[in-house]
C-alpha atoms as a PDB file:
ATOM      1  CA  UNK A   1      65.600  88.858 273.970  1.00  0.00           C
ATOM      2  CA  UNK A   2      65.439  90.178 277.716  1.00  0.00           C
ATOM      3  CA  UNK A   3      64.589  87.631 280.078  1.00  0.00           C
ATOM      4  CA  UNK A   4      62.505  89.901 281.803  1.00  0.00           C
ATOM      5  CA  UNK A   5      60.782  91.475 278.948  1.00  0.00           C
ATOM      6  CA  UNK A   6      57.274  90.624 278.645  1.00  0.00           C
ATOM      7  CA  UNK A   7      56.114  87.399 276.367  1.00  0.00           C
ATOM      8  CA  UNK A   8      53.342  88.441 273.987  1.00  0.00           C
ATOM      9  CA  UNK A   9      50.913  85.768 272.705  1.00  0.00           C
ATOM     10  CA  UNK A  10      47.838  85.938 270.388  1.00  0.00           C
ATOM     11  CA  UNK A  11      44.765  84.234 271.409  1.00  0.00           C
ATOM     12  CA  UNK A  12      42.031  83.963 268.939  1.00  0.00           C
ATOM     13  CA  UNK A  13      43.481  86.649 266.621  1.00  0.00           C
ATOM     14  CA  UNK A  14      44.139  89.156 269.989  1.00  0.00           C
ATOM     15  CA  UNK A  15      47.371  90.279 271.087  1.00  0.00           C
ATOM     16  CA  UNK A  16      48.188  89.193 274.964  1.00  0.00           C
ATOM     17  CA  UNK A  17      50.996  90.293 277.114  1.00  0.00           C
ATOM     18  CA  UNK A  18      52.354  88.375 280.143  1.00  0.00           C
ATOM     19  CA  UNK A  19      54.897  89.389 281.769  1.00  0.00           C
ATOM     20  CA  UNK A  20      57.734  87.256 282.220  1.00  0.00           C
ATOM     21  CA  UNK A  21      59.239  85.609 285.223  1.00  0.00           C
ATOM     22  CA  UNK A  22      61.235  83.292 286.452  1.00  0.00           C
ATOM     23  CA  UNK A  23      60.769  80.276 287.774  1.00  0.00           C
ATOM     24  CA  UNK A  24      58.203  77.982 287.818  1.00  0.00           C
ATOM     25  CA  UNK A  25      54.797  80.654 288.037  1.00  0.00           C
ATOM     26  CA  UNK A  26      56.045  81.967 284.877  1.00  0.00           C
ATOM     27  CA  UNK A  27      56.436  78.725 282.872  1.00  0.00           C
ATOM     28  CA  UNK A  28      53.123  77.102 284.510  1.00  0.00           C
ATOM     29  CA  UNK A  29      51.482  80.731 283.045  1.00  0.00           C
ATOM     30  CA  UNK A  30      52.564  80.020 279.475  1.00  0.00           C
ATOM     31  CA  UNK A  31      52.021  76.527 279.342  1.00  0.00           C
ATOM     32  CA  UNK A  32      48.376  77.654 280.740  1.00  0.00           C
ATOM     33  CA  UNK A  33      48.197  80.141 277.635  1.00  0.00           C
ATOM     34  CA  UNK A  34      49.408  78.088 275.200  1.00  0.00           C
ATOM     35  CA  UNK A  35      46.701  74.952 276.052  1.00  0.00           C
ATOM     36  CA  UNK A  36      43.862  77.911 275.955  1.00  0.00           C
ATOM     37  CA  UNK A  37      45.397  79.246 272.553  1.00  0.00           C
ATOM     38  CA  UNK A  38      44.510  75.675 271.458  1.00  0.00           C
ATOM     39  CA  UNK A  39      41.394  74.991 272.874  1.00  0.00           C
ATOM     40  CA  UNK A  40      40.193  78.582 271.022  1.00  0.00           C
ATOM     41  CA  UNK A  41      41.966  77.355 267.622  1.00  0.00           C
ATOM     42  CA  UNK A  42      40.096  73.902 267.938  1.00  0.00           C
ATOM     43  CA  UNK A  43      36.599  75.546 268.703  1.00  0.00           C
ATOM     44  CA  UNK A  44      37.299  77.995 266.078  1.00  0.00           C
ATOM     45  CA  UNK A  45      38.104  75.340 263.669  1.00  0.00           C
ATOM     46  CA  UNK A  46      35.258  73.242 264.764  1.00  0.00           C
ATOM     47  CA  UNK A  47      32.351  76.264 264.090  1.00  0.00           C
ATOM     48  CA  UNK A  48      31.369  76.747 260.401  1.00  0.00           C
ATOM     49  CA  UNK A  49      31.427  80.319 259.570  1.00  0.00           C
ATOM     50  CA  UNK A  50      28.692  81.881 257.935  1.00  0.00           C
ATOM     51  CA  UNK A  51      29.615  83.758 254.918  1.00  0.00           C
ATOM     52  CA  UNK A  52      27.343  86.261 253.510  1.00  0.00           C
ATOM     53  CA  UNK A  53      27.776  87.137 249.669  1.00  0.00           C
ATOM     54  CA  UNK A  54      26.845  90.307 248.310  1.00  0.00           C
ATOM     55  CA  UNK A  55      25.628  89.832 244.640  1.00  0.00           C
ATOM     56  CA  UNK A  56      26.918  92.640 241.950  1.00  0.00           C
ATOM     57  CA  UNK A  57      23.893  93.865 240.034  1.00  0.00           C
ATOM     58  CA  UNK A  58      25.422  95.068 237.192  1.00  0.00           C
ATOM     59  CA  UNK A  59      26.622  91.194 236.792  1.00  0.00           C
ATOM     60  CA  UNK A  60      23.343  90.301 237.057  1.00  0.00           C
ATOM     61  CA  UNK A  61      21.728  92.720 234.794  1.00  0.00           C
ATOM     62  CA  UNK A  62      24.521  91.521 232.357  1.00  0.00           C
ATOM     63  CA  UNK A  63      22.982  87.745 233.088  1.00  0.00           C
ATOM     64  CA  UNK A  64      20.227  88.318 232.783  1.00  0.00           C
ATOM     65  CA  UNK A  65      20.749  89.958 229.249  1.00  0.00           C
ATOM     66  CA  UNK A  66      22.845  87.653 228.026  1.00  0.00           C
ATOM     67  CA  UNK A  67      20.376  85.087 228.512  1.00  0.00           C
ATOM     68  CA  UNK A  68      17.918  87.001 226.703  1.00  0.00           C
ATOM     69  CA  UNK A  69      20.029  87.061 223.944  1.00  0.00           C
ATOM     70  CA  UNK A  70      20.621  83.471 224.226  1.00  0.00           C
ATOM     71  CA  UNK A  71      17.347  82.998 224.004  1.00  0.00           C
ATOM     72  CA  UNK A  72      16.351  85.244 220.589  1.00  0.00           C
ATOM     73  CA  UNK A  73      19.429  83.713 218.782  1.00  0.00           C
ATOM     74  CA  UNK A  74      17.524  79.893 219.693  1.00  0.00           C
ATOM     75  CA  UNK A  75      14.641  81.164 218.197  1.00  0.00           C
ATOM     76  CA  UNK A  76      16.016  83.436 215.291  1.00  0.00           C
ATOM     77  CA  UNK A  77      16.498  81.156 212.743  1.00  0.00           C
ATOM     78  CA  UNK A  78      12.535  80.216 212.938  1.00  0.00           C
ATOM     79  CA  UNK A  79      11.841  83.816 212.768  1.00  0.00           C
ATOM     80  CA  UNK A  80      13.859  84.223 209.973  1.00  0.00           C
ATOM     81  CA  UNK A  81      12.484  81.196 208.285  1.00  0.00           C
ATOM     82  CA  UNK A  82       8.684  82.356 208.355  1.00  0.00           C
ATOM     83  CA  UNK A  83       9.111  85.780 207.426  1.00  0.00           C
ATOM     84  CA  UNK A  84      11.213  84.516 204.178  1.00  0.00           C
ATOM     85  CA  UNK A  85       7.855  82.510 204.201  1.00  0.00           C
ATOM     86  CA  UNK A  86       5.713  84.946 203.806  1.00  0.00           C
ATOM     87  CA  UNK A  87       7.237  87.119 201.479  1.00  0.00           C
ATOM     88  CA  UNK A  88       7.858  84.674 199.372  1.00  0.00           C
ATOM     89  CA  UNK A  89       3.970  83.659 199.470  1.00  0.00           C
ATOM     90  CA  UNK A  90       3.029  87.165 198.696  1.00  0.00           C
ATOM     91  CA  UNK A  91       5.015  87.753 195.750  1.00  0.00           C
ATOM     92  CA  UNK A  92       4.643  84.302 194.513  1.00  0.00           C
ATOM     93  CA  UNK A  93       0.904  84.900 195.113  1.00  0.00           C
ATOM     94  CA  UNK A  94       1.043  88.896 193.032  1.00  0.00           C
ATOM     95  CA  UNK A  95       3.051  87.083 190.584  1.00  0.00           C
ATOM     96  CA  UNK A  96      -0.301  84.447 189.843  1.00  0.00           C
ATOM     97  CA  UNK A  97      -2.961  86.887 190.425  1.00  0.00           C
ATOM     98  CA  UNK A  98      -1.400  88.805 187.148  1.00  0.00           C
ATOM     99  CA  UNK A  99      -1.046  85.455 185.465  1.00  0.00           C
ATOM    100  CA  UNK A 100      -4.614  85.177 185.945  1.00  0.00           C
ATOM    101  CA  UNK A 101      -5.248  88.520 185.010  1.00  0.00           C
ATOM    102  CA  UNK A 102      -3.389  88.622 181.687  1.00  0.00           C
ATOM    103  CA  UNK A 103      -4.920  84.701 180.700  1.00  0.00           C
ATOM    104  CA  UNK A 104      -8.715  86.383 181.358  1.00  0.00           C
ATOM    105  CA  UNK A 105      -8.340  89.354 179.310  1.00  0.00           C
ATOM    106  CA  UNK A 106      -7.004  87.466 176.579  1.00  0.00           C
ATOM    107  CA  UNK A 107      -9.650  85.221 176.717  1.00  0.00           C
ATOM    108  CA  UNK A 108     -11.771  88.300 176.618  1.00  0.00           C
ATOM    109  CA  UNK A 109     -11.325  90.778 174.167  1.00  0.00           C
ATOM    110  CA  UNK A 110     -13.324  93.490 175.678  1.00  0.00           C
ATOM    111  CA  UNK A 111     -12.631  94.007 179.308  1.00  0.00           C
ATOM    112  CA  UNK A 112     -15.377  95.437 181.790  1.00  0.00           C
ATOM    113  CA  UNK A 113     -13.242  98.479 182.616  1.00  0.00           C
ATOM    114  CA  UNK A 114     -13.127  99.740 178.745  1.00  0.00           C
ATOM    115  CA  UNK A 115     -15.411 102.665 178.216  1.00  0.00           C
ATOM    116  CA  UNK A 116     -17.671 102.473 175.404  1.00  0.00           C
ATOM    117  CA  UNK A 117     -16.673 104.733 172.102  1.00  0.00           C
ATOM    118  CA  UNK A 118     -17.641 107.581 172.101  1.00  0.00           C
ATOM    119  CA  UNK A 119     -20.592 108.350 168.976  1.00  0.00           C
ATOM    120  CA  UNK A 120     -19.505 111.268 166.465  1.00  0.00           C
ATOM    121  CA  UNK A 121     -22.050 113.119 168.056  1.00  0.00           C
ATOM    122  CA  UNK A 122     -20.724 113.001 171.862  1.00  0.00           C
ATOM    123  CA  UNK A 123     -16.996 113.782 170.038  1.00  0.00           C
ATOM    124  CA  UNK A 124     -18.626 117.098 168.234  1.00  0.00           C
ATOM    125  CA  UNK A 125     -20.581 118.649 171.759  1.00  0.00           C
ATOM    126  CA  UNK A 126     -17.044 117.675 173.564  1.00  0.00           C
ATOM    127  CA  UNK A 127     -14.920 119.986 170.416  1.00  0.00           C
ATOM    128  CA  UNK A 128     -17.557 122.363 170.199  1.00  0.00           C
ATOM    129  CA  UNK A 129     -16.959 122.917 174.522  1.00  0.00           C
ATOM    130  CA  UNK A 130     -13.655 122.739 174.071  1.00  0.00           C
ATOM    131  CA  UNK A 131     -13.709 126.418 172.324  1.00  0.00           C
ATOM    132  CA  UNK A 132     -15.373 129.625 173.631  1.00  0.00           C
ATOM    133  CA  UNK A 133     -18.549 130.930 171.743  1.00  0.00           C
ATOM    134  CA  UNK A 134     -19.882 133.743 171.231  1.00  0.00           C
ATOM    135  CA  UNK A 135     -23.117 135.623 170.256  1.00  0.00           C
ATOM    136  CA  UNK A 136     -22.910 137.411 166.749  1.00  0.00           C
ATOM    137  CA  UNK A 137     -25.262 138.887 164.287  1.00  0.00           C
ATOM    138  CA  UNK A 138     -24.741 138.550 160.134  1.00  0.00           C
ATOM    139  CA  UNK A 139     -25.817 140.912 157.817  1.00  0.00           C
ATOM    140  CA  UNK A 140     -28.695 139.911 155.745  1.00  0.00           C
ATOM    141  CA  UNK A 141     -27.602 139.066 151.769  1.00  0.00           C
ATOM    142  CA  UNK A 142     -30.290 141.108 149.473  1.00  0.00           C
ATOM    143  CA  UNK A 143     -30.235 140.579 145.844  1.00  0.00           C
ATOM    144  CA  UNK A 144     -32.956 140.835 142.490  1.00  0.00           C
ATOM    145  CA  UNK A 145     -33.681 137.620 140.933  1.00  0.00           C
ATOM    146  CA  UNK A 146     -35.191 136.684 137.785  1.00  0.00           C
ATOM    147  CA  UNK A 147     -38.434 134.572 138.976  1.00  0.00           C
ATOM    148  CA  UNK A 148     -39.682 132.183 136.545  1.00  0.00           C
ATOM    149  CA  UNK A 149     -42.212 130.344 138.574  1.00  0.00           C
ATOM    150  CA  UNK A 150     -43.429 128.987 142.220  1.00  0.00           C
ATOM    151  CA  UNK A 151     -44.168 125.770 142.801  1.00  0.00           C
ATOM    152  CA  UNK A 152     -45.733 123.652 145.799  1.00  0.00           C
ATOM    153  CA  UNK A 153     -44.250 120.464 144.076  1.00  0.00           C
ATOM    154  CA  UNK A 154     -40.380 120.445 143.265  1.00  0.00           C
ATOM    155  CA  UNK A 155     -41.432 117.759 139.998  1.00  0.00           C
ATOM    156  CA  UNK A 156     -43.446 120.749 138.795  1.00  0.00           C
ATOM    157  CA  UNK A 157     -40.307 123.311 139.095  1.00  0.00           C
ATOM    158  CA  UNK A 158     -38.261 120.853 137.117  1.00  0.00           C
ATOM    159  CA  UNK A 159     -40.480 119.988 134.212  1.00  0.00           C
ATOM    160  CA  UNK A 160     -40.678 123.610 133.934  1.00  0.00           C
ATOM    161  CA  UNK A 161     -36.759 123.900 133.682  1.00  0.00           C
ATOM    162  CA  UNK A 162     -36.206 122.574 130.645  1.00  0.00           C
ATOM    163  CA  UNK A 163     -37.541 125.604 128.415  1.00  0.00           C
ATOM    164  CA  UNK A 164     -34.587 127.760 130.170  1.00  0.00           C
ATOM    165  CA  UNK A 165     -32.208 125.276 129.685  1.00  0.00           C
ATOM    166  CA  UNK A 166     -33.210 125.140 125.562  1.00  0.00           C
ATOM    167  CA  UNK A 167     -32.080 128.913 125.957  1.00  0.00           C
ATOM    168  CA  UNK A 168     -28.940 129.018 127.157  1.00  0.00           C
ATOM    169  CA  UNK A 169     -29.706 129.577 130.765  1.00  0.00           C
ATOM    170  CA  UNK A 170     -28.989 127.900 133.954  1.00  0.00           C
ATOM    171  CA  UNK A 171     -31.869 128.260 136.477  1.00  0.00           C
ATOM    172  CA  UNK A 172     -31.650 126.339 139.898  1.00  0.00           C
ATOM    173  CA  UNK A 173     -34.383 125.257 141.943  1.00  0.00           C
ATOM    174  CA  UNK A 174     -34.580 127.055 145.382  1.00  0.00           C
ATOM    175  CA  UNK A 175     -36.768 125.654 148.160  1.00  0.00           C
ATOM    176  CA  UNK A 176     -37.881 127.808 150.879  1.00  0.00           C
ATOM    177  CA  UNK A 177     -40.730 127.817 153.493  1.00  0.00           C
ATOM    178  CA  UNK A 178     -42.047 124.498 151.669  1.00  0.00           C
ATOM    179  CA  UNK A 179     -42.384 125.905 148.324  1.00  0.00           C
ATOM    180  CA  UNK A 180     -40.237 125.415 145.185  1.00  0.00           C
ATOM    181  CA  UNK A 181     -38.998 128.406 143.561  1.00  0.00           C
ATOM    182  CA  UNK A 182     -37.485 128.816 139.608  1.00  0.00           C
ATOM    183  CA  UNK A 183     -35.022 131.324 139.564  1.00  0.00           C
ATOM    184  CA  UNK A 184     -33.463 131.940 136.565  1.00  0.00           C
ATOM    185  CA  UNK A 185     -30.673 134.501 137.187  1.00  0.00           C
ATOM    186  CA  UNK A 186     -29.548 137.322 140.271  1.00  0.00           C
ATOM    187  CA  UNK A 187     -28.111 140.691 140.357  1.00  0.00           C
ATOM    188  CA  UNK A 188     -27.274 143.538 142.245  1.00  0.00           C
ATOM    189  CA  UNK A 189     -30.237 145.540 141.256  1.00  0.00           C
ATOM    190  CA  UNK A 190     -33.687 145.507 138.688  1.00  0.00           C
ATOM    191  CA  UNK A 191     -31.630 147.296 135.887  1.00  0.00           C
ATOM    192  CA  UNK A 192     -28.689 144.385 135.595  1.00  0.00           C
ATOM    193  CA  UNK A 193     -31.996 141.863 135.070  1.00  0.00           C
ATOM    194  CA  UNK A 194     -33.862 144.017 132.908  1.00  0.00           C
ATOM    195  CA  UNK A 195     -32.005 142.717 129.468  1.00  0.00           C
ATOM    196  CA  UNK A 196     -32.598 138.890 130.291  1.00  0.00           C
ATOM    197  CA  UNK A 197     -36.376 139.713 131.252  1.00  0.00           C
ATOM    198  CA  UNK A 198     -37.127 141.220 127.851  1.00  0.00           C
ATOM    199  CA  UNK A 199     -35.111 138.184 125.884  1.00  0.00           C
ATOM    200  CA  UNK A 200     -37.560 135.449 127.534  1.00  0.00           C
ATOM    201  CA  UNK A 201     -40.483 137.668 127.083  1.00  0.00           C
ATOM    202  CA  UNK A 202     -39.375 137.770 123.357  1.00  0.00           C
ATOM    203  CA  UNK A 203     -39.444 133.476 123.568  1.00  0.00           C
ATOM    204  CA  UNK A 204     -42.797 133.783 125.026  1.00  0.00           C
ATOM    205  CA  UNK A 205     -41.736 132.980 128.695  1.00  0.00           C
ATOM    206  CA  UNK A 206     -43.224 135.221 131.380  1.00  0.00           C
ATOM    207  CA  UNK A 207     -40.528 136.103 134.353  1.00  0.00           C
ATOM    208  CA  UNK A 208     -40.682 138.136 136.851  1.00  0.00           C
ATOM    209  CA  UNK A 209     -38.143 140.720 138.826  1.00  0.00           C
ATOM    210  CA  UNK A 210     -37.954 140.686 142.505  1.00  0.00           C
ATOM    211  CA  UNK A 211     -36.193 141.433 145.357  1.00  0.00           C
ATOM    212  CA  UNK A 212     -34.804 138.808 147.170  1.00  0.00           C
ATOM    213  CA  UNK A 213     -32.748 138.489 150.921  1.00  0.00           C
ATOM    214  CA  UNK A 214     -31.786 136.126 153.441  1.00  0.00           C
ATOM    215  CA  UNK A 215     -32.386 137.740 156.843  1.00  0.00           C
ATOM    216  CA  UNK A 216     -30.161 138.354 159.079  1.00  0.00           C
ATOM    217  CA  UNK A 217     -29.032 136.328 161.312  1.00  0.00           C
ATOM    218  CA  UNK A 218     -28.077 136.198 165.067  1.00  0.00           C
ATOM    219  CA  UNK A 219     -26.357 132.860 166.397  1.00  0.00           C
ATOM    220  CA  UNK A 220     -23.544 131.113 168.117  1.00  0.00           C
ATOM    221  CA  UNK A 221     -19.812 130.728 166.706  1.00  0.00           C
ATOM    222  CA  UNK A 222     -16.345 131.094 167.272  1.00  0.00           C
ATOM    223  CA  UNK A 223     -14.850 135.150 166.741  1.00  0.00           C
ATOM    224  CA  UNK A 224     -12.467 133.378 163.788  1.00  0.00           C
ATOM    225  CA  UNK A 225     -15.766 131.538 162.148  1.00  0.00           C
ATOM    226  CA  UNK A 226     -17.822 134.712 162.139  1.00  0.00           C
ATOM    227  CA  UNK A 227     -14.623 136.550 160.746  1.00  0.00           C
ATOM    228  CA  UNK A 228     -15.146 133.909 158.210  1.00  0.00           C
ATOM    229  CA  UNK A 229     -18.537 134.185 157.326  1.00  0.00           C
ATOM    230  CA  UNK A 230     -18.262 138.178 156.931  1.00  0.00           C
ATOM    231  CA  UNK A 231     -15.689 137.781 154.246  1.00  0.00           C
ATOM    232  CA  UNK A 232     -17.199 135.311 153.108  1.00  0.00           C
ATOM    233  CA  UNK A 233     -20.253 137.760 152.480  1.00  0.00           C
ATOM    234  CA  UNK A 234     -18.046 140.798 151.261  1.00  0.00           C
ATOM    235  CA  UNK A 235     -16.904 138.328 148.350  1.00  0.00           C
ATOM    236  CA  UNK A 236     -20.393 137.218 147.884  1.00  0.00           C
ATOM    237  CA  UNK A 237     -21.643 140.892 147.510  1.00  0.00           C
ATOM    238  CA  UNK A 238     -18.720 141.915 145.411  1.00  0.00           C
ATOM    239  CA  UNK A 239     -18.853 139.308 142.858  1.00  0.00           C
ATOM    240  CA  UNK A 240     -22.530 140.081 142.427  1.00  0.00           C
ATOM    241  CA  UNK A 241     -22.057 143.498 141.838  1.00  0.00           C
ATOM    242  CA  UNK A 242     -19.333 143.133 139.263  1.00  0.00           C
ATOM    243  CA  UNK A 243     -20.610 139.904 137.350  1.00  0.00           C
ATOM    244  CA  UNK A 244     -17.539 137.581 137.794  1.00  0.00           C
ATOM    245  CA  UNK A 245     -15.958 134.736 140.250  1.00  0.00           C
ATOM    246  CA  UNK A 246     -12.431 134.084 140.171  1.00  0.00           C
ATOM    247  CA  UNK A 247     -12.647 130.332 141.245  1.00  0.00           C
ATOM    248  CA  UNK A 248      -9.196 129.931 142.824  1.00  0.00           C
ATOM    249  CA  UNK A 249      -9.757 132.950 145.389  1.00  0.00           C
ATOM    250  CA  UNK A 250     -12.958 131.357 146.329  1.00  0.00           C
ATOM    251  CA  UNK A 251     -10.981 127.915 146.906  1.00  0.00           C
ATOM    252  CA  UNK A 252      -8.373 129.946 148.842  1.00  0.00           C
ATOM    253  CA  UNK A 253     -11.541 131.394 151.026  1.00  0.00           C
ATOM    254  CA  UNK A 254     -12.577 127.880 151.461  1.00  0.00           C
ATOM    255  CA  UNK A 255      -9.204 126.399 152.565  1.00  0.00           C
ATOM    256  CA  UNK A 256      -8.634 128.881 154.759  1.00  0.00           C
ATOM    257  CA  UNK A 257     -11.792 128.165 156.743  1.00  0.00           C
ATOM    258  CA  UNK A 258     -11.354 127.535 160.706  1.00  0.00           C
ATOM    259  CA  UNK A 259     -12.100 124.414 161.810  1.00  0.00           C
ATOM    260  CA  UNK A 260     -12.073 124.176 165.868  1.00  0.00           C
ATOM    261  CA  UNK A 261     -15.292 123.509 165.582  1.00  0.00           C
ATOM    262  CA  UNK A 262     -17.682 121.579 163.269  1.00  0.00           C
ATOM    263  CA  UNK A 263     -20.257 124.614 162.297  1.00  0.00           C
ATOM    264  CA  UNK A 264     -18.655 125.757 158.938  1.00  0.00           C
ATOM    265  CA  UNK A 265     -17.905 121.668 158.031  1.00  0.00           C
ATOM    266  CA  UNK A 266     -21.523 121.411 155.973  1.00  0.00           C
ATOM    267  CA  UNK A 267     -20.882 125.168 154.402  1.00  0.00           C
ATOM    268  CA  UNK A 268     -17.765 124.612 153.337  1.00  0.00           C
ATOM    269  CA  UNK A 269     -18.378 121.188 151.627  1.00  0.00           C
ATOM    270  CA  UNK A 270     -21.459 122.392 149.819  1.00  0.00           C
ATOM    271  CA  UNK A 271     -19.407 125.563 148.548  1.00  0.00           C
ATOM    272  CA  UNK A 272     -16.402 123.027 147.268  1.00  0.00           C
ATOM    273  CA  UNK A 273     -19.153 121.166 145.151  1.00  0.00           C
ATOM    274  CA  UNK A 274     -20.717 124.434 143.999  1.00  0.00           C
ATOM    275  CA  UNK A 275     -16.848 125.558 142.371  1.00  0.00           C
ATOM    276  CA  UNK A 276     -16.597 122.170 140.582  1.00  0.00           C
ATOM    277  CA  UNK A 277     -19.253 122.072 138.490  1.00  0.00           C
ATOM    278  CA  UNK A 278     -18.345 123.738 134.642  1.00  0.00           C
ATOM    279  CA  UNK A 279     -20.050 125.861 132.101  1.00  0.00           C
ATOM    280  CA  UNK A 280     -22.599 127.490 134.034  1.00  0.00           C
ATOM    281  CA  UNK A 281     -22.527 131.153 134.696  1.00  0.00           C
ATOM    282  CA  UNK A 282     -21.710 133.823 137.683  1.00  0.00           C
ATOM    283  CA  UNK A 283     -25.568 134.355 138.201  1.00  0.00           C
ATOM    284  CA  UNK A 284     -26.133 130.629 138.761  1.00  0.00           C
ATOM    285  CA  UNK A 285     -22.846 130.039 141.139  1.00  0.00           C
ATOM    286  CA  UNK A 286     -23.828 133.133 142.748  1.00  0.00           C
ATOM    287  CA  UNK A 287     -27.888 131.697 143.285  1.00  0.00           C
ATOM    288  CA  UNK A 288     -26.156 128.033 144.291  1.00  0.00           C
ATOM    289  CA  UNK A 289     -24.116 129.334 146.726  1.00  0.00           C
ATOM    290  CA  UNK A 290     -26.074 131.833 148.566  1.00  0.00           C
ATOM    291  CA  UNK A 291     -28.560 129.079 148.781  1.00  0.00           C
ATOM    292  CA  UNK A 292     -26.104 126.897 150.518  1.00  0.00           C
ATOM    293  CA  UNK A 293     -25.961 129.600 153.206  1.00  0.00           C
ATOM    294  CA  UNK A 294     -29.251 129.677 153.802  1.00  0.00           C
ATOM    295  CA  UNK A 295     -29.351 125.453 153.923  1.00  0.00           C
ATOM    296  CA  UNK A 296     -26.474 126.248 156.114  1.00  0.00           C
ATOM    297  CA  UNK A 297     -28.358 128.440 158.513  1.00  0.00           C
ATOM    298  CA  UNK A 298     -31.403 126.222 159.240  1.00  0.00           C
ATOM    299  CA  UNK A 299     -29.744 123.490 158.831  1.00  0.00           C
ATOM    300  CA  UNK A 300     -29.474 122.948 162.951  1.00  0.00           C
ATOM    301  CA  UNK A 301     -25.758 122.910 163.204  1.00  0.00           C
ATOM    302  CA  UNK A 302     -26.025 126.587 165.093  1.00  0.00           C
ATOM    303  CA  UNK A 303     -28.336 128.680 167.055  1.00  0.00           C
ATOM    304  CA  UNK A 304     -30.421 131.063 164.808  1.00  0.00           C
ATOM    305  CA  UNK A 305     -32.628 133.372 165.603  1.00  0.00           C
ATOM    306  CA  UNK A 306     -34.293 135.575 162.982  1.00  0.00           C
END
């Protein structure tokens, strides 16, 4: 280094430059720097600094989550703990109340919720609602009958029976409009009658010849139950005018009744007992089963209007 180049010091963190010289000026001028160089160092050394710290926020954010989490895991277990608590309770508690349930109704037969059975009566109005009516008129049935007698009692009509029966015939006993009528036999017309009239006049038994007709008829049915009843009439008609019934086609007619409803139930019944009975005539079948119709047709189970 050059003797004469200047002598750079640092006091208190600063850069100083003194020139140098010689002699003694320049050695009293360092030794003068060097003892104020360490007077600053000891003052600086004596003085506590004050710091100030800058806080990150994200750290803290991240704190103060964590400790939140800290937190709910302390407490999670007891959270977990009364909820598997309560469901357990509740099903537990479902699982009794059907315990209870089942034990009651057991211990009685007829719960409170059952509805009461229905009568046969309720179950008929519900079928008959079930199906759509209509309104339809039927033809009246006209006929001759041999007449044997009226009668206001029906014990009357019966003691009088027994002198047809002694000659071969069958006669029924027709009630209509409270009275009790013999008839004897039925045809088409006055002519067919005519032959059986003069044969009890010949026994001494007065008859008479006369027209006789269910009216017609207007009332409520099905379209397949008044298809029904018209055959049912055709065959009626045509077996009277030619004198015979073929009892198996009449079964067939029978069977094949419709039964949606329970209007034909009573007709239909009284025509199956009419077909068993043996040895009696096509006059008296004929009589038995018209009459049937016309029990049928006041008997209530439809609407008629005359």
């Amino acid at each position: 280094m050059s003797a004469k180049g200047p002598i750079v010091v640092r006091i208190d963190g600063h850069k100083k430059k003194i020139n140098s010289a010689k002699g003694d000026d320049g050695r009293k001028k360092m030794e003068t720097l060097a003892h104020t160089e360490a007077a600053a160092a000891e003052e600086s050394s004596d003085r506590i600094h004050t710091f100030a710290r800058e806080y990150d926020k994200s750290l803290m954010i991240s704190k103060s989550k964590t400790k939140k989490q800290s937190t709910f895991s302390m407490f999670k277990p007891i959270l977990i703990a009364i909820i598997s608590a309560l469901a357990i309770g509740s099903i537990m508690g479902f699982v009794m109340l059907k315990i209870i349930v089942n034990f009651d109704n057991e211990l009685n037969p007829t719960p409170g919720n059952v509805l009461p059975a229905e009568d046969d009566d309720s179950k008929e109005n519900k079928k008959a609602d079930s199906v759509e009516l209509s309104s339809f008129t039927l033809d009246a049935l006209s006929a001759y009958v041999l007449q044997g007698g009226v009668y206001s009692e029906s014990a009357n009509a019966e003691t009088e029976l027994g002198k047809y029966t002694d000659l071969g015939y069958a006669p029924i006993i027709w009630q209509r409009d409270n009275q009790f009528y013999l008839l004897v036999n039925i045809a088409d017309s006055k002519v067919s009658l005519q032959e059986d009239a003069l044969s009890l006049a010949n026994n001494n038994i007065e008859v008479y010849v006369k027209e006789w007709q269910i009216s017609e008829s207007k009332l409520e049915l099905t379209e397949e139950e008044y298809n029904w009843i018209t055959i049912f009439q055709k065959d009626w008609n045509n077996a009277l005018k030619h004198g015979g019934i073929n009892k198996e086609t009449w079964k067939k007619l029978i069977d094949d009744a419709p039964n949606k409803t329970e209007h034909l139930t009573s007709f239909t019944a009284s025509l199956r007992e009419v077909l068993k009975q043996e040895g009696k005539g096509t006059g008296t079948l004929l009589m038995e089963m018209a009459s049937a119709y016309e029990d049928w047709l006041q008997s209530g189970k439809i609407k008629l209007e005359e």
